[in-house]
C-alpha atoms as a PDB file:
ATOM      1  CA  UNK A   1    -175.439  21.160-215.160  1.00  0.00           C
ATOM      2  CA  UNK A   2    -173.333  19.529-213.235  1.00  0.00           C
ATOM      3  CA  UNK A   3    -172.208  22.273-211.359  1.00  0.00           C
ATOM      4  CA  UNK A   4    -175.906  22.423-209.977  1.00  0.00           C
ATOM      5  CA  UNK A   5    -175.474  18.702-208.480  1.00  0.00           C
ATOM      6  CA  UNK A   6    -172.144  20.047-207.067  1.00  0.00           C
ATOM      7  CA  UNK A   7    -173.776  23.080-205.447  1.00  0.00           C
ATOM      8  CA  UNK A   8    -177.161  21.023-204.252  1.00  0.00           C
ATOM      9  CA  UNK A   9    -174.867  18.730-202.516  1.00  0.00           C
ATOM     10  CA  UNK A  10    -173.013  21.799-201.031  1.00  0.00           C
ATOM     11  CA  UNK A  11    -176.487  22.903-198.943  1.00  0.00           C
ATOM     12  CA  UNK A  12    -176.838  19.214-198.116  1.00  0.00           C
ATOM     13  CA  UNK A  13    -173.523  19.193-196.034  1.00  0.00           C
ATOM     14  CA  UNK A  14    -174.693  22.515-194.723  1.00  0.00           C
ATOM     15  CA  UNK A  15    -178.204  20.897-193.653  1.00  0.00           C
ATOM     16  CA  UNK A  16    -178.748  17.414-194.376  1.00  0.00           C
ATOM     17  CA  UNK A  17    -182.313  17.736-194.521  1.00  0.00           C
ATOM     18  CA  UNK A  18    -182.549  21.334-196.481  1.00  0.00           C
ATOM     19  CA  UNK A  19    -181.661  20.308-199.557  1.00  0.00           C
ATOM     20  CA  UNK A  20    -183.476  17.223-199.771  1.00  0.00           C
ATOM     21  CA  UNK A  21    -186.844  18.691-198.468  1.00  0.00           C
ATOM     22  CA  UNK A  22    -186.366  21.884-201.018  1.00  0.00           C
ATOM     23  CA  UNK A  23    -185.944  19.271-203.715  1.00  0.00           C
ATOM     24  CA  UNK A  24    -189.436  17.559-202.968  1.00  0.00           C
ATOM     25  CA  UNK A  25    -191.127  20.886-202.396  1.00  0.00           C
ATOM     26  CA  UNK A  26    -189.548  21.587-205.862  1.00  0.00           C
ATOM     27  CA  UNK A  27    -191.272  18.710-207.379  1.00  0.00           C
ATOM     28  CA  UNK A  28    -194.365  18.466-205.345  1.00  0.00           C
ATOM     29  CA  UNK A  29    -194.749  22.069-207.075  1.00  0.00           C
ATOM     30  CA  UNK A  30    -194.095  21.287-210.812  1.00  0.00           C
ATOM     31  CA  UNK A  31    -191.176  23.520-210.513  1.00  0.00           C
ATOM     32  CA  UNK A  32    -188.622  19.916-211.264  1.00  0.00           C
ATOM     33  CA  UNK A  33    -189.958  17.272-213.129  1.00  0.00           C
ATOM     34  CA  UNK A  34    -189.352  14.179-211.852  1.00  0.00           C
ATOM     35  CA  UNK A  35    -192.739  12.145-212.589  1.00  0.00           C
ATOM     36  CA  UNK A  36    -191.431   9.844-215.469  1.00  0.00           C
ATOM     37  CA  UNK A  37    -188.247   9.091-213.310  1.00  0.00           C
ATOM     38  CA  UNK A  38    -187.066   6.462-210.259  1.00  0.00           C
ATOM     39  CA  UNK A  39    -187.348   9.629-208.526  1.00  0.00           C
ATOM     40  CA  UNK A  40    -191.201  10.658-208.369  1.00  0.00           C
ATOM     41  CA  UNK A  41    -191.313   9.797-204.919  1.00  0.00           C
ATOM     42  CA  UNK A  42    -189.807  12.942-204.441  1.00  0.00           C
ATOM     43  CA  UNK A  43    -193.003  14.864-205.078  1.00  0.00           C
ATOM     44  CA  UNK A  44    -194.865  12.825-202.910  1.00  0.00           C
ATOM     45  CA  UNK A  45    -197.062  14.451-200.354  1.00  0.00           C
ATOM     46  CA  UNK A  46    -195.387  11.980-198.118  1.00  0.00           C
ATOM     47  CA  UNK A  47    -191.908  13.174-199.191  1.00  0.00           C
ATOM     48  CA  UNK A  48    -192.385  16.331-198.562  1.00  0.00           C
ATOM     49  CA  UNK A  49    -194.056  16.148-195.202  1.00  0.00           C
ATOM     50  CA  UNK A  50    -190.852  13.895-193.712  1.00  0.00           C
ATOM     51  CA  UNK A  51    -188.098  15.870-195.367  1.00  0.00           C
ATOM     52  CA  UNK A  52    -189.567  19.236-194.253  1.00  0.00           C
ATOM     53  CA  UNK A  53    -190.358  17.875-191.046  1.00  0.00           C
ATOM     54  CA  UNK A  54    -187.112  16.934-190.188  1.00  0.00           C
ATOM     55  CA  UNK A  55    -185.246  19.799-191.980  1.00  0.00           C
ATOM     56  CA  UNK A  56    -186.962  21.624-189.550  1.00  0.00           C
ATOM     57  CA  UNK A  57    -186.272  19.875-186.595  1.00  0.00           C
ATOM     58  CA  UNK A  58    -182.096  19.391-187.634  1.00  0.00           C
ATOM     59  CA  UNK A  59    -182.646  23.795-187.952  1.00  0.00           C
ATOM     60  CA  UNK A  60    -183.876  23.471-184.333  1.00  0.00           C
ATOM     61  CA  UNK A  61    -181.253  20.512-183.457  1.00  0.00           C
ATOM     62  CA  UNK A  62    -177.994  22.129-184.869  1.00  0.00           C
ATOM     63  CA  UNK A  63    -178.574  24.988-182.258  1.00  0.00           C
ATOM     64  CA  UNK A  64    -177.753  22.166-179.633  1.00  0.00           C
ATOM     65  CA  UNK A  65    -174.600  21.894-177.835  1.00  0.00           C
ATOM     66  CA  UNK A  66    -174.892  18.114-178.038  1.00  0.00           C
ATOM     67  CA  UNK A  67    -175.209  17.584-181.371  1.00  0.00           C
ATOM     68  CA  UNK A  68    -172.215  15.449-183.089  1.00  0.00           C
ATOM     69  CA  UNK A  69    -169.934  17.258-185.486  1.00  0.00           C
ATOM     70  CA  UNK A  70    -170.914  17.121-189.328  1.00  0.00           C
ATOM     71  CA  UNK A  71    -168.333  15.710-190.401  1.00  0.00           C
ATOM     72  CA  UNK A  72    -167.711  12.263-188.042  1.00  0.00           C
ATOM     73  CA  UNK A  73    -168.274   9.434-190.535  1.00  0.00           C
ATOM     74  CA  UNK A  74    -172.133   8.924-189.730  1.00  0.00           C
ATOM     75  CA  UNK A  75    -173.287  11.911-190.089  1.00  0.00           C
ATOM     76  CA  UNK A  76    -171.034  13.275-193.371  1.00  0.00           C
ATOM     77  CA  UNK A  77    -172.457   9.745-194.738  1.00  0.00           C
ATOM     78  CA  UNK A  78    -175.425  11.013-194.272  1.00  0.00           C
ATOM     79  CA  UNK A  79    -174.808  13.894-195.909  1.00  0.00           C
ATOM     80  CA  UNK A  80    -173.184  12.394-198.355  1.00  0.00           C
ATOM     81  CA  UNK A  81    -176.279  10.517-199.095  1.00  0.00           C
ATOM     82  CA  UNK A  82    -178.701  12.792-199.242  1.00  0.00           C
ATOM     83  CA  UNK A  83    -176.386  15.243-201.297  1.00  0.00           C
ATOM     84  CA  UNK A  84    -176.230  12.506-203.730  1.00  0.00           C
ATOM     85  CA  UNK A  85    -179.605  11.614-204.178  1.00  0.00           C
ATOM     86  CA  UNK A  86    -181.008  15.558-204.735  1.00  0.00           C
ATOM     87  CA  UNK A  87    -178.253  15.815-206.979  1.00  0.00           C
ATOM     88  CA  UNK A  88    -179.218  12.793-209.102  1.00  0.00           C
ATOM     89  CA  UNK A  89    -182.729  14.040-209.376  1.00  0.00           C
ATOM     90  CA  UNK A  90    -181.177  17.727-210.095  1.00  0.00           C
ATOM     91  CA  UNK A  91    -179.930  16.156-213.339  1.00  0.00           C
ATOM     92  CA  UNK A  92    -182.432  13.464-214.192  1.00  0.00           C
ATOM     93  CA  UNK A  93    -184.646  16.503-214.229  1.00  0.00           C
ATOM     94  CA  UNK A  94    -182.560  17.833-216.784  1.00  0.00           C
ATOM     95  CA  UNK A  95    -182.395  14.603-218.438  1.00  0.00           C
ATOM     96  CA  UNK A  96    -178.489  14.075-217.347  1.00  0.00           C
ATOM     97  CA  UNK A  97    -177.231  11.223-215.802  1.00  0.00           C
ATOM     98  CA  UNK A  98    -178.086  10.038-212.226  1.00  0.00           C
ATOM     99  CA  UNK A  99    -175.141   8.269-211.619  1.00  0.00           C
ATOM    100  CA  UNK A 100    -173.136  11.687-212.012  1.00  0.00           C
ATOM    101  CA  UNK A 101    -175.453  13.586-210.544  1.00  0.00           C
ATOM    102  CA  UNK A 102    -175.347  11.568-207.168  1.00  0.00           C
ATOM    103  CA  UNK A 103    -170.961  11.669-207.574  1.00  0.00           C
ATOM    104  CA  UNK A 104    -171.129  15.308-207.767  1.00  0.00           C
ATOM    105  CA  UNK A 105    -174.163  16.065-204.974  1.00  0.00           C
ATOM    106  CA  UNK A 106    -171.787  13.371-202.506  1.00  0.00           C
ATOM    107  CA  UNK A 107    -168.548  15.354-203.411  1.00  0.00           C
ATOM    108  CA  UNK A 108    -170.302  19.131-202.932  1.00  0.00           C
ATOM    109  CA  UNK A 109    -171.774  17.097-199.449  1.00  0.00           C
ATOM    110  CA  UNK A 110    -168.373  16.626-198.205  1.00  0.00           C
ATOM    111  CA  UNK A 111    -167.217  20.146-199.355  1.00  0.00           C
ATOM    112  CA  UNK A 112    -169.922  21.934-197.656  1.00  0.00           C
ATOM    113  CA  UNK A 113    -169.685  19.640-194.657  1.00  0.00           C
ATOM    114  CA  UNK A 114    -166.262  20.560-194.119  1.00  0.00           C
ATOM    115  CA  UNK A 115    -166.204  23.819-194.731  1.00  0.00           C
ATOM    116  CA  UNK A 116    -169.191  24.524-193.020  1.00  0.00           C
ATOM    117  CA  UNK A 117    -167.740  23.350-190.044  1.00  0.00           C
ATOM    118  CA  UNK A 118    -164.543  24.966-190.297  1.00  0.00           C
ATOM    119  CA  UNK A 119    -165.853  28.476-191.370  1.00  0.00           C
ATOM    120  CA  UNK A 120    -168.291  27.919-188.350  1.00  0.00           C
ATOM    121  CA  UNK A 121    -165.453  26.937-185.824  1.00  0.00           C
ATOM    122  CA  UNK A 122    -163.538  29.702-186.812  1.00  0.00           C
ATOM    123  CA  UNK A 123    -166.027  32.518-186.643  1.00  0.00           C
ATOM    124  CA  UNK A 124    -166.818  31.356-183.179  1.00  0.00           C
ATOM    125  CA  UNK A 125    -163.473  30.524-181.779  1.00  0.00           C
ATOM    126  CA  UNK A 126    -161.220  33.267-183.329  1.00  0.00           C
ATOM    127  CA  UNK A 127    -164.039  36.071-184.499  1.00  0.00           C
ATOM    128  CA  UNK A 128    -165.811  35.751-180.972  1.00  0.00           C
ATOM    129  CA  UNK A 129    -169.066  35.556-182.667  1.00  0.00           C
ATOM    130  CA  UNK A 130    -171.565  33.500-180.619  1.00  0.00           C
ATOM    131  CA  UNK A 131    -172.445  30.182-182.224  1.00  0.00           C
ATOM    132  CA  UNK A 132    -176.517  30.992-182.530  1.00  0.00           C
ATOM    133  CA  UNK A 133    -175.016  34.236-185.211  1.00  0.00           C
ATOM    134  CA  UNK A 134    -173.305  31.985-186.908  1.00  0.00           C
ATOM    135  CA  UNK A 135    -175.872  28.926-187.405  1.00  0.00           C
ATOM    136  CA  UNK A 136    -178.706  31.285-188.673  1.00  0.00           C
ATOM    137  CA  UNK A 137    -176.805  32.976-191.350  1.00  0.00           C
ATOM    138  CA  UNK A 138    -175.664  29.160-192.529  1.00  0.00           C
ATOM    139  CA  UNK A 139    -179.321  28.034-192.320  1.00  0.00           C
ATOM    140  CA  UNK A 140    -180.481  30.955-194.384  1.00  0.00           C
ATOM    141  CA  UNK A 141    -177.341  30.260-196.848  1.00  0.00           C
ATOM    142  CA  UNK A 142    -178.461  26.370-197.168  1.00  0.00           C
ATOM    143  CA  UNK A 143    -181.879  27.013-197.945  1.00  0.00           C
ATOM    144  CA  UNK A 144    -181.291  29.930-200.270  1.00  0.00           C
ATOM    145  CA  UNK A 145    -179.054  28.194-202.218  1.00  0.00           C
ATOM    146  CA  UNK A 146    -181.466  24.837-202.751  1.00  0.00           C
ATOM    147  CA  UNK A 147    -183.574  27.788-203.535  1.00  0.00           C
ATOM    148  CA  UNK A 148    -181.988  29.134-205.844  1.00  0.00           C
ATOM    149  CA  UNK A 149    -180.990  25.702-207.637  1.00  0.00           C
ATOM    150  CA  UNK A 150    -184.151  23.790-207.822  1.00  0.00           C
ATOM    151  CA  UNK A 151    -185.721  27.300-209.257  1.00  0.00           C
ATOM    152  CA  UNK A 152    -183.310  27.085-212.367  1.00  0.00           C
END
């Protein structure tokens, strides 16, 4: 299961806000179970209204040519962060351990931060391909894979 953590906190360097708001829409929806946890918040009406909100507004925002790079320390923090905490409620769910859970959503955060931005840099730079064809696919690749996770 811990491969799941790993993979949640993958999409959360992708998106910081994807995984995060996938994970409340999740539980929200009964398809997680996180009600007799620390994490219930996470299926609050109020969770899910911030995190989608701003998931949707970083889509909008990472189409902006003034947006800091991913992986400067404040934002891969961030990522880090939130990679860590929807992989801790990926395996609390499961009735793992948190503590790993948020170790391996923290070290997919980083992986997916960085090679998110490299794959991205090179596509553009060396492939030609605007930027705009290159975010979209990545957004539609972060959100399918929370997707894909949380449904398991």
């Amino acid at each position: 299961m811990w491969i799941f953590a790993l993979a949640i906190g993958l999409a959360a360097g992708l998106r910081s806000f994807t995984a995060p708001a996938v994970m409340s829409w999740a539980a929200h929806l009964g398809w997680i179970n996180l009600e007799a946890t620390s994490f219930r918040f996470m299926g609050s009406t109020g969770a899910v209204a911030v995190f989608s909100l701003f998931a949707i507004g970083e889509l909008i925002g990472d189409k902006l040519p003034k947006i800091p790079r991913r992986t400067a320390p404040g934002p891969l923090l961030f990522r880090m962060l939130t990679g860590g905490l929807c992989g801790a409620c990926l395996l609390v769910a499961a009735n793992q351990s948190a503590a790993l859970g948020a170790v391996c959503g923290a070290m997919g955060a980083v992986a997916g931060a960085f090679a998110g931005f490299e794959i991205r840099k090179r596509l553009v730079t060396r492939a030609g391909i605007r930027d705009l064809f290159v975010a979209i696919p990545e957004d539609l690749i972060a959100i399918g894979l929370a997707l894909f996770l949380v449904s398991r």
